[in-house]
Protein backbone atom coordinates (compact mmCIF):
# COMPACT_ATOMS: atom_id res chain seq x y z
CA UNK A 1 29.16 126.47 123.35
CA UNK A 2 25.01 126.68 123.39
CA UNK A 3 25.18 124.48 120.62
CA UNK A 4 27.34 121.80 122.58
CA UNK A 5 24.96 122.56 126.16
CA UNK A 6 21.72 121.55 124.10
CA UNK A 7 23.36 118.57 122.52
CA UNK A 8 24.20 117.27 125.96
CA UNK A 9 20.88 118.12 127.52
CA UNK A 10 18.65 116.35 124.31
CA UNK A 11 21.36 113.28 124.96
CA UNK A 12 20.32 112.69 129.24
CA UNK A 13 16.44 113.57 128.06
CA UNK A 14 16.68 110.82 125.90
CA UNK A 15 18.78 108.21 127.78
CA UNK A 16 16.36 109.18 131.08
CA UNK A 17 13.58 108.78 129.09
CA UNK A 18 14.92 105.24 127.58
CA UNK A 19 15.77 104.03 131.59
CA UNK A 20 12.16 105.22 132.01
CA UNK A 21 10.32 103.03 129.08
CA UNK A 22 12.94 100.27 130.16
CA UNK A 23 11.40 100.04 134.08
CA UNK A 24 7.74 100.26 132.72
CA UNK A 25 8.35 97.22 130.36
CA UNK A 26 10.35 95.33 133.63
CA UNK A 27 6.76 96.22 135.53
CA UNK A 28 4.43 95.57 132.75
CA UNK A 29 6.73 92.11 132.31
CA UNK A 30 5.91 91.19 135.70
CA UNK A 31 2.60 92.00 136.10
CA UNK A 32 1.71 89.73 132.96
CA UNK A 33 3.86 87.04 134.79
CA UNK A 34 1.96 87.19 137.79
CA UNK A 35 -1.35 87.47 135.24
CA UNK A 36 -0.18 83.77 133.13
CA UNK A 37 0.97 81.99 136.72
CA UNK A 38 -2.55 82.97 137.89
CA UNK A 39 -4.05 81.01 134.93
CA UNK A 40 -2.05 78.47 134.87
CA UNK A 41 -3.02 77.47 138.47
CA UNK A 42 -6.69 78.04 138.07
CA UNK A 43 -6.35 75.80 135.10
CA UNK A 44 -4.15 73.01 136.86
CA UNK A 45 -1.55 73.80 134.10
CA UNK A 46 1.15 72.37 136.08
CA UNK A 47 3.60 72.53 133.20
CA UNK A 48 3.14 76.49 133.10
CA UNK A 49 3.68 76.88 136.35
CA UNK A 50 6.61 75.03 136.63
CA UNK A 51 8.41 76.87 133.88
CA UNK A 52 7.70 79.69 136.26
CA UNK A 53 9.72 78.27 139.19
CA UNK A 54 13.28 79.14 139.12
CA UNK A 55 16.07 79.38 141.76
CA UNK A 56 18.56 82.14 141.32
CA UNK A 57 21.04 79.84 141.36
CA UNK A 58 19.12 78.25 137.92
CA UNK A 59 17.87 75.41 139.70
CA UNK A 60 14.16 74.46 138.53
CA UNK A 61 12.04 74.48 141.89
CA UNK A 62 10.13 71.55 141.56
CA UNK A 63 6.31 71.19 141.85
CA UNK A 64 4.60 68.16 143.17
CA UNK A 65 2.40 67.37 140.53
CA UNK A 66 0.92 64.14 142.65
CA UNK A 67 0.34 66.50 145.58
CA UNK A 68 -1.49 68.53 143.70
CA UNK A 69 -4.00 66.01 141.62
CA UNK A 70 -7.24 66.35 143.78
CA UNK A 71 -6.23 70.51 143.98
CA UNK A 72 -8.82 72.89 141.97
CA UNK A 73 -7.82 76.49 142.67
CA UNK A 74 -11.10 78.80 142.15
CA UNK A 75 -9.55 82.07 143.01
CA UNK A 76 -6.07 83.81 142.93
CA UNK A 77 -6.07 87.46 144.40
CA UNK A 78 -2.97 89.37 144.69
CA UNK A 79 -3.05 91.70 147.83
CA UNK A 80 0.10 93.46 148.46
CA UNK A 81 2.95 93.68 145.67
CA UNK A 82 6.48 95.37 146.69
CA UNK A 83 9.08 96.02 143.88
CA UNK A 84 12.59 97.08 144.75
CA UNK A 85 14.51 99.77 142.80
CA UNK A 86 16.36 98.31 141.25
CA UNK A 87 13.32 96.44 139.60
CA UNK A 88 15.13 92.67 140.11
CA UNK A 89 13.25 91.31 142.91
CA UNK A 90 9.78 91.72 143.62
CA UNK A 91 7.21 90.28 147.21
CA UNK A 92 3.48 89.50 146.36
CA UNK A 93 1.25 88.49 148.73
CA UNK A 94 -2.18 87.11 148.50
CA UNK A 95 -4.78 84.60 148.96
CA UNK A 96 -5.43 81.45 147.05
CA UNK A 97 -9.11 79.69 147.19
CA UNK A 98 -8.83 76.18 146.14
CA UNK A 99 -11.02 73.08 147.15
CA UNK A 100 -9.66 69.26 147.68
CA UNK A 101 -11.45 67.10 144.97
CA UNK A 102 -11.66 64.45 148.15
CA UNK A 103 -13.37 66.57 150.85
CA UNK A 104 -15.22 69.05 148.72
CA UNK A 105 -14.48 71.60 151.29
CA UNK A 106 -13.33 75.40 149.88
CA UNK A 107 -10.33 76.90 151.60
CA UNK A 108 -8.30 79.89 151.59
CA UNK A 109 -4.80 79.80 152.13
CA UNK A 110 -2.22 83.04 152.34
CA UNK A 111 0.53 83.13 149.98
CA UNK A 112 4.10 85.12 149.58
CA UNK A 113 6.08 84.70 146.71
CA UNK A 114 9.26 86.16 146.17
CA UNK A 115 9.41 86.91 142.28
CA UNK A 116 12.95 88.01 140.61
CA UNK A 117 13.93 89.24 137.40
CA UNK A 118 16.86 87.83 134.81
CA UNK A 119 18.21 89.95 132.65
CA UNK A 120 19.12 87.55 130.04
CA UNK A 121 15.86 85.74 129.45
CA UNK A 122 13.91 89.22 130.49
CA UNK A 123 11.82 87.26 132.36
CA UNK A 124 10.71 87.08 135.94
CA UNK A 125 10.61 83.80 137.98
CA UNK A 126 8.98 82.60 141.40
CA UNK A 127 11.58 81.06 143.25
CA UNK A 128 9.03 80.14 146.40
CA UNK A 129 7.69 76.95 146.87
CA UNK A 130 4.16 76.55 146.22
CA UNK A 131 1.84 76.76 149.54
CA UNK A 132 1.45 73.53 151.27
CA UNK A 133 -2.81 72.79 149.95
CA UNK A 134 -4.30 70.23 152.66
């Protein structure tokens, strides 16, 4: 009976300690996402960021590359991150410096991007628009 008791308890220690690995790689997934869309938008790596962009529904959200040809981003800081539970969805909110290529002018503008996570691909997405750059 002991025998059976200790079998059981080594079996949840080891399937708690799998769910636990599992929602550190989900976090460690998204904060590398978050990392690569960053550099791909400093580096006006449009194609990057558009294989970011995903609806839930598996609709590509499409980027404006002709909106965005006189765009330089300079700086990308993440302020406020939320995660759910569940790990599936996550909120990041931040500030983007960029400068228009015709006005020469540096600007800030406030972001919030709602990321999610697909199970299939393991991947997260950004299914918000990018910010409207003036």
């Amino acid at each position: 009976m002991q025998k059976r008791i200790v079998i059981y308890l080594i079996l949840f220690l080891s399937l708690t300690a799998c769910s636990g690995a599992l929602t550190k790689k989900k976090a460690e997934v998204l904060q590398e996402s978050i990392k690569q869309y960053n550099i791909a938008l400093r580096w006006a790596q449009y194609n990057k960021v558009q294989d970011y962009h995903k609806k839930r529904d598996g609709s590509d959200s499409r980027i404006d590359r002709d909106a965005l040809k006189n765009i330089r981003v300079t700086g990308y800081t993440v302020q406020e991150k939320v995660i759910n539970e569940e790990l599936t969805e996550a909120t990041v909110k931040g500030v983007i410096d960029y400068y228009n290529n015709e006005y020469a002018t540096l600007k800030k503008i406030d972001f919030t991007y709602v990321w999610w996570y697909e199970a299939e691909s393991k991947r997260w997405f950004n299914e918000s628009d990018l910010p409207d750059f003036q």
